[in-house]
PDB file of N, CA and C in Angstrom:
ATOM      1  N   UNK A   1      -8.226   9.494 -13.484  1.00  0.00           N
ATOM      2  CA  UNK A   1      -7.549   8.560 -12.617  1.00  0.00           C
ATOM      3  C   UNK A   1      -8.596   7.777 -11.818  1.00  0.00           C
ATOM      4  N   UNK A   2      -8.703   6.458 -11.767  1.00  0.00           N
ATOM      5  CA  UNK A   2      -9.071   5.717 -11.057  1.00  0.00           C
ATOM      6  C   UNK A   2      -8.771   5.672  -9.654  1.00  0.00           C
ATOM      7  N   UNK A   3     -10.080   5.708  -8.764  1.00  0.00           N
ATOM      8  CA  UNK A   3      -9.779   5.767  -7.348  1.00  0.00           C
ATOM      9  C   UNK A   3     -10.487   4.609  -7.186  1.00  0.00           C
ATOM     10  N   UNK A   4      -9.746   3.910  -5.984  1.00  0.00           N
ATOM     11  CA  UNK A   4     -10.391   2.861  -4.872  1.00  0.00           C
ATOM     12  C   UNK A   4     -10.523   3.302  -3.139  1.00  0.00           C
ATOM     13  N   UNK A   5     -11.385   2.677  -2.763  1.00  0.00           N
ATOM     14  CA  UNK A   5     -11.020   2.329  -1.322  1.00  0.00           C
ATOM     15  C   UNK A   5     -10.056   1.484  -0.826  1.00  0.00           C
ATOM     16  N   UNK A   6      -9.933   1.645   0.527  1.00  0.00           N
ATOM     17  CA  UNK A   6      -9.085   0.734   1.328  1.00  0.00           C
ATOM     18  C   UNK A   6      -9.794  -0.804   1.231  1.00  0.00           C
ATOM     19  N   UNK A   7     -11.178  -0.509   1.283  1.00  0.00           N
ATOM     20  CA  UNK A   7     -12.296  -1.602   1.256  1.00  0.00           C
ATOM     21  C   UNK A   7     -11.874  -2.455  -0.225  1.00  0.00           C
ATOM     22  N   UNK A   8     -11.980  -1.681  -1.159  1.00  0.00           N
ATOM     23  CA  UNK A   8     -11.352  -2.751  -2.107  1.00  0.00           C
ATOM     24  C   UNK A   8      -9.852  -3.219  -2.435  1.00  0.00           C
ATOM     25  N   UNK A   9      -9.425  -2.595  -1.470  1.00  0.00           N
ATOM     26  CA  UNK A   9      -7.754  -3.118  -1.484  1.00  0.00           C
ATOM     27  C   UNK A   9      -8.092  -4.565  -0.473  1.00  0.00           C
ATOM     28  N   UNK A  10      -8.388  -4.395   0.430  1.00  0.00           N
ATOM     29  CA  UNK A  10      -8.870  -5.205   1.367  1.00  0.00           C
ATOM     30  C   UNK A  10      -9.387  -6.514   0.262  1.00  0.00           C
ATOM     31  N   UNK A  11     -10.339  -5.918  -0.554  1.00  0.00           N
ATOM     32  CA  UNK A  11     -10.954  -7.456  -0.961  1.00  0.00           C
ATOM     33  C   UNK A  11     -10.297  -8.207  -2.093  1.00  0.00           C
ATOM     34  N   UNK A  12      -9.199  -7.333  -2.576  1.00  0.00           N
ATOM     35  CA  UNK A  12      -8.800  -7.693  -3.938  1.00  0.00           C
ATOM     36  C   UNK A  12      -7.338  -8.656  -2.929  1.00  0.00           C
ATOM     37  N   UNK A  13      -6.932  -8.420  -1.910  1.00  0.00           N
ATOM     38  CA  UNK A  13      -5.576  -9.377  -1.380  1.00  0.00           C
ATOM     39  C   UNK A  13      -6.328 -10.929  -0.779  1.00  0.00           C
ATOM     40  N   UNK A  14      -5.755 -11.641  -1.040  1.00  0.00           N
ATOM     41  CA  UNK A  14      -5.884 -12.633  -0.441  1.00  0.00           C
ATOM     42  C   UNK A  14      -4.646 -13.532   0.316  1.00  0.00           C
ATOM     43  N   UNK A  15      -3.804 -12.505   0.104  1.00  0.00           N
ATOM     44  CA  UNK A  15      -3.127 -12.908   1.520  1.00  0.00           C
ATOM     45  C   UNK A  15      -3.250 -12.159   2.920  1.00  0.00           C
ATOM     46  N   UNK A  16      -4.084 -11.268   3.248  1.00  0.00           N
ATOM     47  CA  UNK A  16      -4.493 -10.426   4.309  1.00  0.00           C
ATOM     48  C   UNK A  16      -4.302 -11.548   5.669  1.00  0.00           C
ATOM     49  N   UNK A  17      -3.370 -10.973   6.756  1.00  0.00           N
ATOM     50  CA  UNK A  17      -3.328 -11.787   7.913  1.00  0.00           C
ATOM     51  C   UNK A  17      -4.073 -11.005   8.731  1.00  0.00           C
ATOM     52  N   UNK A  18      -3.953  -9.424   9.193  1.00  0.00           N
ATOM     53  CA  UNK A  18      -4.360  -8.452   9.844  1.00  0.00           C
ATOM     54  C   UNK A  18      -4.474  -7.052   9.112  1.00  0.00           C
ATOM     55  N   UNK A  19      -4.680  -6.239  10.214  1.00  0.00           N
ATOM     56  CA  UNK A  19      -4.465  -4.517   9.722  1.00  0.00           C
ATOM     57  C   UNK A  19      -4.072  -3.846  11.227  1.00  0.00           C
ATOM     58  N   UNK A  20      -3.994  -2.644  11.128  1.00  0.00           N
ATOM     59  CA  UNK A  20      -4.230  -1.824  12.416  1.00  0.00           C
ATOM     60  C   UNK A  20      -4.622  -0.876  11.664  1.00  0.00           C
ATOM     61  N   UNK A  21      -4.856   0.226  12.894  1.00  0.00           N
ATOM     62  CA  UNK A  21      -5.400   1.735  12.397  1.00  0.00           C
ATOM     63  C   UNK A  21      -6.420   1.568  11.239  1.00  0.00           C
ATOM     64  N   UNK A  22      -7.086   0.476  11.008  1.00  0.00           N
ATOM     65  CA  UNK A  22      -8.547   0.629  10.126  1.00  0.00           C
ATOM     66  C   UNK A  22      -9.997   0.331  10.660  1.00  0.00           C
ATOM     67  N   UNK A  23     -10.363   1.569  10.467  1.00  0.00           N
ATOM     68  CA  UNK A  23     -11.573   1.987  11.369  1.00  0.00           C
ATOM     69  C   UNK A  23     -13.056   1.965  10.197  1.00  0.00           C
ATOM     70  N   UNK A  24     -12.452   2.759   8.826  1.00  0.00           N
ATOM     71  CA  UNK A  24     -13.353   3.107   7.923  1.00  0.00           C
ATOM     72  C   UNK A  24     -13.011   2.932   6.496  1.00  0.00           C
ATOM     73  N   UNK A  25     -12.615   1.262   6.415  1.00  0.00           N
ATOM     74  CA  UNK A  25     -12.002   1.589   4.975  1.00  0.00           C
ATOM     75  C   UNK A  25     -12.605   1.992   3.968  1.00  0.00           C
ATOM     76  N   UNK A  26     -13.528   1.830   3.932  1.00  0.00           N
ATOM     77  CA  UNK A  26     -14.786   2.171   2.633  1.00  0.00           C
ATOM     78  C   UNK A  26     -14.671   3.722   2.502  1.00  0.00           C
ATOM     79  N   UNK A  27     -14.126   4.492   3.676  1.00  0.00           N
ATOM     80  CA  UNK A  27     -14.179   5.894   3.397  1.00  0.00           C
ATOM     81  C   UNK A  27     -12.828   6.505   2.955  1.00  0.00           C
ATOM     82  N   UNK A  28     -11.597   5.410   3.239  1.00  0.00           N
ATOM     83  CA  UNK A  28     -10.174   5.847   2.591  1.00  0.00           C
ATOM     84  C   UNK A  28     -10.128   5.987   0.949  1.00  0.00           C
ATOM     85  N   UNK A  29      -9.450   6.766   0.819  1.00  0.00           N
ATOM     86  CA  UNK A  29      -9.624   7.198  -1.186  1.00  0.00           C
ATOM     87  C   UNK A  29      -8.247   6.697  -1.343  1.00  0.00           C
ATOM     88  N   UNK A  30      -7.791   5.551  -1.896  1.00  0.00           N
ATOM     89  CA  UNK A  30      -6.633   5.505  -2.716  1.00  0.00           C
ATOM     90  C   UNK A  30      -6.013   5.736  -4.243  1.00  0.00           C
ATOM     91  N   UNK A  31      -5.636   6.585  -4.310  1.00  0.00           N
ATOM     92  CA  UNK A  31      -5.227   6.545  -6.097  1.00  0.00           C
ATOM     93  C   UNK A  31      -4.229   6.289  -6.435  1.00  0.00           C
ATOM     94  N   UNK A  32      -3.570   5.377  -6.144  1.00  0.00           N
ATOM     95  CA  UNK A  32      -2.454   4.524  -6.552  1.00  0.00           C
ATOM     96  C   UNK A  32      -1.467   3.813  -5.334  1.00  0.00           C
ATOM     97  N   UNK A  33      -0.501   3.095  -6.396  1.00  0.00           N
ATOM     98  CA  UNK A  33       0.296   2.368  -5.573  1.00  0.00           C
ATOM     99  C   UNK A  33       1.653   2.625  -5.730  1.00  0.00           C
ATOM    100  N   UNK A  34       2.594   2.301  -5.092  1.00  0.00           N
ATOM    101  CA  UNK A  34       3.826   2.388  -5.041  1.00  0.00           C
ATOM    102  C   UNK A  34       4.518   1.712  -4.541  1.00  0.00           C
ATOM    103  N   UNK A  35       6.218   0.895  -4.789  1.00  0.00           N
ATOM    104  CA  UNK A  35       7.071   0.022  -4.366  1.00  0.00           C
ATOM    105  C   UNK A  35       8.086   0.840  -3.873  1.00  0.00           C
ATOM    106  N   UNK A  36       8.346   2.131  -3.492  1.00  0.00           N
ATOM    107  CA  UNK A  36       9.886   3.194  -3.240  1.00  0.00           C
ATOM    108  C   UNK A  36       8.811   4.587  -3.129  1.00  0.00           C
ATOM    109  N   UNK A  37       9.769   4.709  -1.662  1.00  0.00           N
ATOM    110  CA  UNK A  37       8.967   6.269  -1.522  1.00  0.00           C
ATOM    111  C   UNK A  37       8.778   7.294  -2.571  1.00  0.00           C
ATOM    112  N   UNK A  38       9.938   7.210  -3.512  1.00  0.00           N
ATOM    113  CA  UNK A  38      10.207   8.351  -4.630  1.00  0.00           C
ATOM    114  C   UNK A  38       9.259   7.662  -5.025  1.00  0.00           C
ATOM    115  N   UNK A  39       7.847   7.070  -5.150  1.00  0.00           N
ATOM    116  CA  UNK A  39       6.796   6.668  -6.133  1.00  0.00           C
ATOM    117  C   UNK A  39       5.634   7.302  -5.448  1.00  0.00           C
ATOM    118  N   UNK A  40       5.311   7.320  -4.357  1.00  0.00           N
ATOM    119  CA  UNK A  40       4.397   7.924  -3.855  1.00  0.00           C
ATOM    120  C   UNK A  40       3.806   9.145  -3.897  1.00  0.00           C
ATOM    121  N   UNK A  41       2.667   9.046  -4.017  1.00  0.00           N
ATOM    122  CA  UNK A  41       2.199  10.187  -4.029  1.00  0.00           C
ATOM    123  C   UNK A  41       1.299  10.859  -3.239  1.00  0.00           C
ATOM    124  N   UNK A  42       0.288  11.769  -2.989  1.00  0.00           N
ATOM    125  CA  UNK A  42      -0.873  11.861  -2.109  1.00  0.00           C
ATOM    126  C   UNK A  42      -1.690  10.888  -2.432  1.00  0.00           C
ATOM    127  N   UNK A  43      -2.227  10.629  -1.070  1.00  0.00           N
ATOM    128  CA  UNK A  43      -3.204   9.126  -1.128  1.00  0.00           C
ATOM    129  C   UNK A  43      -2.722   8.245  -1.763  1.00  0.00           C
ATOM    130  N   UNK A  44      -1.734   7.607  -1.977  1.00  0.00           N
ATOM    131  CA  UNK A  44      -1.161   6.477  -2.163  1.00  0.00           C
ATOM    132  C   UNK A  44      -1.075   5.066  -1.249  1.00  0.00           C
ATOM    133  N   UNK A  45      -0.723   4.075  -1.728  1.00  0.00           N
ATOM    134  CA  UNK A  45      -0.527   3.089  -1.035  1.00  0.00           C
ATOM    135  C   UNK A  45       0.785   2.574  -0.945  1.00  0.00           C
ATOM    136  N   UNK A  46       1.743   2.521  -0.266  1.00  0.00           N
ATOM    137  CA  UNK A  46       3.157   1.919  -0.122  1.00  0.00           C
ATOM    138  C   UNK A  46       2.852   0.481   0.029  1.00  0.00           C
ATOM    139  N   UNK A  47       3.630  -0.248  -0.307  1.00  0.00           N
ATOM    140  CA  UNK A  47       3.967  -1.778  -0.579  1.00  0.00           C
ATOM    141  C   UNK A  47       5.335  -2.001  -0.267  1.00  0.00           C
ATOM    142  N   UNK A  48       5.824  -2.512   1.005  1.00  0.00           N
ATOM    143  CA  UNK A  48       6.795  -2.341   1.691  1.00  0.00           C
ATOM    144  C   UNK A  48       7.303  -3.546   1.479  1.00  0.00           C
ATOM    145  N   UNK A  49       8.266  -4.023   0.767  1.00  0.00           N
ATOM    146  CA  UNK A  49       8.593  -4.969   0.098  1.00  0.00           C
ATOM    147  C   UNK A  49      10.073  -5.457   1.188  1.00  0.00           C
ATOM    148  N   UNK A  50      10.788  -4.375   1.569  1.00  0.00           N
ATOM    149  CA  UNK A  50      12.083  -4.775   2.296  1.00  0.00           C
ATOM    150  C   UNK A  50      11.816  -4.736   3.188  1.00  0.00           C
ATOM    151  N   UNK A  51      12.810  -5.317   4.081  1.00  0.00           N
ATOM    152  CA  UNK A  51      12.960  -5.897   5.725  1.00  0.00           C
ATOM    153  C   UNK A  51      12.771  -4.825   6.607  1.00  0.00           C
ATOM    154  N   UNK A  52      12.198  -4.960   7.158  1.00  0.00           N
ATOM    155  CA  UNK A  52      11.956  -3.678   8.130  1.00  0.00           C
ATOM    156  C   UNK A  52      12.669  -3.409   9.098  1.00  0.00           C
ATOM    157  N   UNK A  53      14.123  -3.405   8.698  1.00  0.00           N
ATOM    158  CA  UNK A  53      15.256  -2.923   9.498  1.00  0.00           C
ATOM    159  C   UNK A  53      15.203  -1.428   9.830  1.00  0.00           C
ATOM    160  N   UNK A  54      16.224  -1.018  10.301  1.00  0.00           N
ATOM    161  CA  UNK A  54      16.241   0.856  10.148  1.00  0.00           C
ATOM    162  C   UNK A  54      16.448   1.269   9.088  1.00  0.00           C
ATOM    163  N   UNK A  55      16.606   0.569   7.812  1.00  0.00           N
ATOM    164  CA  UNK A  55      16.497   1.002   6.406  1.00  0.00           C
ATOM    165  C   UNK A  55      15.161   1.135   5.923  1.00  0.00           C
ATOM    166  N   UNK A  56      14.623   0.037   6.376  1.00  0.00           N
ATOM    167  CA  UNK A  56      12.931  -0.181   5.977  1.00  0.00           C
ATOM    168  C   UNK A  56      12.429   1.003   6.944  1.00  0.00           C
ATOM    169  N   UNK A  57      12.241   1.262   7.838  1.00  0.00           N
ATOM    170  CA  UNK A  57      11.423   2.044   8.896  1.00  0.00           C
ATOM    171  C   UNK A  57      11.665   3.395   8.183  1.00  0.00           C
ATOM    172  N   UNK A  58      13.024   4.156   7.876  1.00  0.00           N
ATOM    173  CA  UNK A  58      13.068   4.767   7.140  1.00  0.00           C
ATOM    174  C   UNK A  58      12.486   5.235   5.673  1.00  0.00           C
ATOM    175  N   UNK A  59      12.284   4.567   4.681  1.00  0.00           N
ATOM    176  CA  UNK A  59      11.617   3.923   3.799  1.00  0.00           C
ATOM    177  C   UNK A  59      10.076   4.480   3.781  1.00  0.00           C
ATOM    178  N   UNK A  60       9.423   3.769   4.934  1.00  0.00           N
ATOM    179  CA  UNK A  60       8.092   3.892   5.424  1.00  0.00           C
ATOM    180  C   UNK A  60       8.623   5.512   5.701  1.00  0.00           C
ATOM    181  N   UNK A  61       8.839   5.792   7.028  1.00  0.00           N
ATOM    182  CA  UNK A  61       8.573   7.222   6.856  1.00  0.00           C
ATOM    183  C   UNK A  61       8.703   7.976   5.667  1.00  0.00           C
ATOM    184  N   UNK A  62       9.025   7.720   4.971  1.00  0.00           N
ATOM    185  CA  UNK A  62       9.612   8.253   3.549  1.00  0.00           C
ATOM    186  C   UNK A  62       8.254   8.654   2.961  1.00  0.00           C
ATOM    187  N   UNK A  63       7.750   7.326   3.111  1.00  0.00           N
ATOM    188  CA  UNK A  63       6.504   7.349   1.701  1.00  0.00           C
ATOM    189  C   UNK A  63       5.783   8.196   2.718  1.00  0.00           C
ATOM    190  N   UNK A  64       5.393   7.940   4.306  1.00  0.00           N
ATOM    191  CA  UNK A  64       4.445   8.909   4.885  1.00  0.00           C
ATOM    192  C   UNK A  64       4.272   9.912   4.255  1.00  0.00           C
ATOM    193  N   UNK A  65       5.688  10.483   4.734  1.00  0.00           N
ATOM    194  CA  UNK A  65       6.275  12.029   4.114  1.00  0.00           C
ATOM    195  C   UNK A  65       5.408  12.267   2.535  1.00  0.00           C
ATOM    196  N   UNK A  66       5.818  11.647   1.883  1.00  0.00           N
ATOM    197  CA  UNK A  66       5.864  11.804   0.368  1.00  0.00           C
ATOM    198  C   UNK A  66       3.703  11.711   0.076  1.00  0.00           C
ATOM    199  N   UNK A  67       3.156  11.182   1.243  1.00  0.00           N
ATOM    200  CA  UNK A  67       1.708  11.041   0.788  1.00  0.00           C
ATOM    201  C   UNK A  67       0.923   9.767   1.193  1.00  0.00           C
ATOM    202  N   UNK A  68       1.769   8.686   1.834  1.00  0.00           N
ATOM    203  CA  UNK A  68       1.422   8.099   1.622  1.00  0.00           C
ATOM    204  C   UNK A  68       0.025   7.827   2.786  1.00  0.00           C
ATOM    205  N   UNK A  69      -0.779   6.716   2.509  1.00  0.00           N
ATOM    206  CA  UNK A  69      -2.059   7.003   3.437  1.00  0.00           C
ATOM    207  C   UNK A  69      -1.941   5.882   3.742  1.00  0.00           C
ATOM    208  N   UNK A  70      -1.499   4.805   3.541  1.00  0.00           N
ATOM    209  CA  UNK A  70      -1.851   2.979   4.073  1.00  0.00           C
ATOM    210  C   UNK A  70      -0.768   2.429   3.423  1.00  0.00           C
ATOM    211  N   UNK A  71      -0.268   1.168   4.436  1.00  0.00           N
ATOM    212  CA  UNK A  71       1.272   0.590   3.751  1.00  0.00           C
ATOM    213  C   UNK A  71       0.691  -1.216   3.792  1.00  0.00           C
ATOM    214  N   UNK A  72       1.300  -1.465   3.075  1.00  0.00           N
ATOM    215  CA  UNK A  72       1.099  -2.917   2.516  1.00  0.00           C
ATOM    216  C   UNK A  72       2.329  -4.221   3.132  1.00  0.00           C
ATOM    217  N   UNK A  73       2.615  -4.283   4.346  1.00  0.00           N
ATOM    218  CA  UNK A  73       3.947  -5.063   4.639  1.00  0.00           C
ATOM    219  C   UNK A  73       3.305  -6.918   5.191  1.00  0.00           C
ATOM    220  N   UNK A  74       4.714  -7.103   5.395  1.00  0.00           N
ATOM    221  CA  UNK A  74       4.968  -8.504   5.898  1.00  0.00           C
ATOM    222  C   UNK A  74       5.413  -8.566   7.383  1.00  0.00           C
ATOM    223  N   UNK A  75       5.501  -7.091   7.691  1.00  0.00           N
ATOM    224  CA  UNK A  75       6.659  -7.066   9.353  1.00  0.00           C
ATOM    225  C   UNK A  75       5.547  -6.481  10.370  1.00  0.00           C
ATOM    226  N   UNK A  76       5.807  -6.928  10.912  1.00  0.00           N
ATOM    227  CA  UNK A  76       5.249  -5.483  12.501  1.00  0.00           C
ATOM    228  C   UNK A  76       6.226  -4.044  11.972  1.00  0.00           C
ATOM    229  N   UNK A  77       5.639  -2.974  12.111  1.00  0.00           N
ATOM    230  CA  UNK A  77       5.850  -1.908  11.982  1.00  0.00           C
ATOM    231  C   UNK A  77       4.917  -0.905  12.710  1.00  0.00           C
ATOM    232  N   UNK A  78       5.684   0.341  13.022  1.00  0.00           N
ATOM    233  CA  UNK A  78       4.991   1.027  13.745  1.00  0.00           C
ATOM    234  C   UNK A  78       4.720   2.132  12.899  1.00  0.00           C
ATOM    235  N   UNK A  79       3.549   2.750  12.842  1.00  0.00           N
ATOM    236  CA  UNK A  79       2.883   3.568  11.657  1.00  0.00           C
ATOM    237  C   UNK A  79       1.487   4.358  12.251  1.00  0.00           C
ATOM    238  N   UNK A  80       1.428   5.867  11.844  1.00  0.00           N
ATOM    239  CA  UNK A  80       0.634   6.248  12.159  1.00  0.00           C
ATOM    240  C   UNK A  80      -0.442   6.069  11.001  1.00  0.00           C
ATOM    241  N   UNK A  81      -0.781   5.696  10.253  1.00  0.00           N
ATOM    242  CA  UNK A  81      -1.334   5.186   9.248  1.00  0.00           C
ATOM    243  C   UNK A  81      -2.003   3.841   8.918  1.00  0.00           C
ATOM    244  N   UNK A  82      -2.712   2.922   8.412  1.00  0.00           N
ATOM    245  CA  UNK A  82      -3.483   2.147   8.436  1.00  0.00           C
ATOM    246  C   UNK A  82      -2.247   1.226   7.964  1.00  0.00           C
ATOM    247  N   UNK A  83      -2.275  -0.126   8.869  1.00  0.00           N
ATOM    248  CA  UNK A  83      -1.103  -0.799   8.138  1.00  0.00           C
ATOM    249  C   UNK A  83      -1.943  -2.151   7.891  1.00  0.00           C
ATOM    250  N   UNK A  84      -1.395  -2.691   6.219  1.00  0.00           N
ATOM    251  CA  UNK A  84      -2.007  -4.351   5.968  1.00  0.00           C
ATOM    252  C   UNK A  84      -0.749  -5.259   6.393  1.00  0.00           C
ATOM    253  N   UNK A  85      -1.247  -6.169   6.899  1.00  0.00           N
ATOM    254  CA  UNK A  85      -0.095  -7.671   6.823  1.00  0.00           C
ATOM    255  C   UNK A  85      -0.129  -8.829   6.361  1.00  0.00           C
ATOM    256  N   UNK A  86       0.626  -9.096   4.911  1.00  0.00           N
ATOM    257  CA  UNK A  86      -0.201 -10.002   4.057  1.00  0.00           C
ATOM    258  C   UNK A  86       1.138 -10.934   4.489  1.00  0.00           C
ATOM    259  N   UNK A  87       0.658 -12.167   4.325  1.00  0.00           N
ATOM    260  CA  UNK A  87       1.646 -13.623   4.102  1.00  0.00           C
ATOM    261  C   UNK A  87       3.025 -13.187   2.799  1.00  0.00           C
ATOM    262  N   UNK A  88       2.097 -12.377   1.711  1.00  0.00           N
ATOM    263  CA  UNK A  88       3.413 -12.485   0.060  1.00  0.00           C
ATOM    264  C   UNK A  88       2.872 -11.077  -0.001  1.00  0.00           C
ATOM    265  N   UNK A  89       4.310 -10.342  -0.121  1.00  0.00           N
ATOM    266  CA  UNK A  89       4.102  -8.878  -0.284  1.00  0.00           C
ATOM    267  C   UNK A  89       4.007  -9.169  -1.922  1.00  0.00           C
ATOM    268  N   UNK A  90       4.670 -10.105  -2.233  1.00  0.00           N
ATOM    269  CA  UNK A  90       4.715  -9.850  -3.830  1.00  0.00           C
ATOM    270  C   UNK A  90       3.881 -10.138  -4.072  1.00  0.00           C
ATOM    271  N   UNK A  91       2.825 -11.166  -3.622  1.00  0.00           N
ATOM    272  CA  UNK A  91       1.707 -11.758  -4.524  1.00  0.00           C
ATOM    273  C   UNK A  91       0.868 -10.349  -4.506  1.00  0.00           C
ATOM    274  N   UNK A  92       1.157  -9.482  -2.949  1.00  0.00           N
ATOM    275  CA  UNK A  92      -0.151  -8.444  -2.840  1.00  0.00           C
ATOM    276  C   UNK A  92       0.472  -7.528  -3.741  1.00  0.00           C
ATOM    277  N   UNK A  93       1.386  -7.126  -4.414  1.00  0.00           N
ATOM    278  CA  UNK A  93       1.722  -6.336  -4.990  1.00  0.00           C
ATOM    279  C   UNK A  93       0.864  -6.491  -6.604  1.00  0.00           C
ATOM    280  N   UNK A  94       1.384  -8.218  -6.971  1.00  0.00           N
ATOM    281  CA  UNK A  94       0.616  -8.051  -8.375  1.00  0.00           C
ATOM    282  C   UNK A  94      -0.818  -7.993  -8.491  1.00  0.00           C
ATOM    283  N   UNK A  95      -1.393  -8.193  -7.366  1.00  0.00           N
ATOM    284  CA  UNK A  95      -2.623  -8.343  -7.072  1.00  0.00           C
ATOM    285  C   UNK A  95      -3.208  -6.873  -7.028  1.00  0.00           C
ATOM    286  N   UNK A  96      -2.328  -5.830  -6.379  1.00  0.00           N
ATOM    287  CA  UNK A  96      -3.310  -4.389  -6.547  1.00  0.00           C
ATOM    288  C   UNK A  96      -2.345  -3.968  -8.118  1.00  0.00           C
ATOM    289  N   UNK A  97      -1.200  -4.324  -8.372  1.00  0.00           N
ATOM    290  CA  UNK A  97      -1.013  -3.223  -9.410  1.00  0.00           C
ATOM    291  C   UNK A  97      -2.675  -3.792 -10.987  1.00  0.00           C
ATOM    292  N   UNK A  98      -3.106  -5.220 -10.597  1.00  0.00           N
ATOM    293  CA  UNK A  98      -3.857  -5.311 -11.194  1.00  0.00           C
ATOM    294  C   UNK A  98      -5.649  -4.858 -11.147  1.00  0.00           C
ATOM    295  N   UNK A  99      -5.416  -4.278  -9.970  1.00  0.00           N
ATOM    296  CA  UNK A  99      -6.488  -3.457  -9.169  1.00  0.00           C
ATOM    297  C   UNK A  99      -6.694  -1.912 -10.474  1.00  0.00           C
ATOM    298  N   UNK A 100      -5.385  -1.752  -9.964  1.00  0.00           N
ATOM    299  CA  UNK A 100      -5.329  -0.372  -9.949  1.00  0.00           C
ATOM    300  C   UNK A 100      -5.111   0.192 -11.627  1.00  0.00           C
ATOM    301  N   UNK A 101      -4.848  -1.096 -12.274  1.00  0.00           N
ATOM    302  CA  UNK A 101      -4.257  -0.866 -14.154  1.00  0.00           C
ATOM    303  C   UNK A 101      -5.669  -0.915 -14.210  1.00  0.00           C
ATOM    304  N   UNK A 102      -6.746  -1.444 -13.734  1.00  0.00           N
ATOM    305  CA  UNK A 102      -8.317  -1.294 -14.404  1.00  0.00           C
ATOM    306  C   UNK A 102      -8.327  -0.221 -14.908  1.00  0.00           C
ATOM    307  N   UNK A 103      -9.389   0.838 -15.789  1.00  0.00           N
ATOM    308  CA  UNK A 103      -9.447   1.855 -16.062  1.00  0.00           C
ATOM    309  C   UNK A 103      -8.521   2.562 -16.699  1.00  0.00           C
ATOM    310  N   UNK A 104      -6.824   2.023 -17.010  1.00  0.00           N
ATOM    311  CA  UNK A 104      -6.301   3.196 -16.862  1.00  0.00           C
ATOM    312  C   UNK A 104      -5.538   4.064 -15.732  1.00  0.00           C
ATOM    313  N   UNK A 105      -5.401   3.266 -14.540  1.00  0.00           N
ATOM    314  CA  UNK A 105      -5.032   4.009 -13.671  1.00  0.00           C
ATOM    315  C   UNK A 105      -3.612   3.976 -13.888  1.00  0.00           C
ATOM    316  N   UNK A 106      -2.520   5.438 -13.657  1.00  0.00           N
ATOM    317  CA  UNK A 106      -1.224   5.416 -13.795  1.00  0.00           C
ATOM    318  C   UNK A 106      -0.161   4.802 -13.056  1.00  0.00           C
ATOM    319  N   UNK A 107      -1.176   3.713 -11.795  1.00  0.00           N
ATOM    320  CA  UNK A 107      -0.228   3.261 -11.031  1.00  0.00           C
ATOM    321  C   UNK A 107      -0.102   1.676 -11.320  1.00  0.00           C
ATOM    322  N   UNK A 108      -0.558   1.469 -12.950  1.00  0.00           N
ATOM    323  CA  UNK A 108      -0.169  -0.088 -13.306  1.00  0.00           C
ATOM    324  C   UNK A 108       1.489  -0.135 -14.152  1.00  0.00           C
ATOM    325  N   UNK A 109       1.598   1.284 -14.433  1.00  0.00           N
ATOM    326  CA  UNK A 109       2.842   1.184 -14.304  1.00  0.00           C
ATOM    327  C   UNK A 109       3.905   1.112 -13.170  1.00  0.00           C
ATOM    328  N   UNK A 110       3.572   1.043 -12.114  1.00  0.00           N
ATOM    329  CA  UNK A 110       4.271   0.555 -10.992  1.00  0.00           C
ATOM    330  C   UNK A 110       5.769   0.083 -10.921  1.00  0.00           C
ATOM    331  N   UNK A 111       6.774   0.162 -10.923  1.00  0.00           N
ATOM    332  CA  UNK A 111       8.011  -0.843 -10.850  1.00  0.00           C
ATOM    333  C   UNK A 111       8.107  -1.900 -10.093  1.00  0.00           C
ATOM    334  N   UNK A 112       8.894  -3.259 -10.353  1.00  0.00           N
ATOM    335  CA  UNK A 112       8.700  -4.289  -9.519  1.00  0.00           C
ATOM    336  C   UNK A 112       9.529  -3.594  -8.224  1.00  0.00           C
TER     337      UNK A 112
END
């Protein structure tokens, strides 16, 4: 399985507006991605695609729960975890699942 950093999640989006909670991305290990908490895994990345209502906030805790280490949104959200805020969740979505299909990694099967 192919691992990245946060550092190259970081360089592979180009819609990046901000982050919080990133102190050391070069030292975060990600091995995959995910669109639905049931996808997550340890060290994963969530890609928070829906509205960050109390459905979405839910959601997010979900993937926490489930592993997750850094979330990928469009909203303010509150997260104990490293959060990105890109302009197009979708563009950042095709943008790491093409990160992450390099090598072989199992998270280019991803669902939209």
């Amino acid at each position: 399985m192919q691992e990245r950093t946060l550092r190259d999640v970081l360089a592979t989006l180009d819609s990046v507006l901000s982050w919080s909670y990133l102190d050391h991305p070069e030292e975060m290990t990600i091995r995959g991605i995910g669109t639905t908490p049931e996808k997550i895994n340890k060290m994963f990345l969530y890609i928070c695609k829906r509205p960050i209502n109390e459905r979405g906030v839910d959601l997010v805790r979900a993937a926490i729960r489930n592993g997750a280490v850094a979330i990928v949104t469009d909203r303010p959200i509150d997260a104990r975890v490293p959060v990105i805020y890109c302009r197009d969740v979708e563009r950042a979505r095709e943008q790491l699942q093409t990160l992450f299909a390099m090598e072989g990694n199992h998270a280019k099967h991803t669902e939209r």
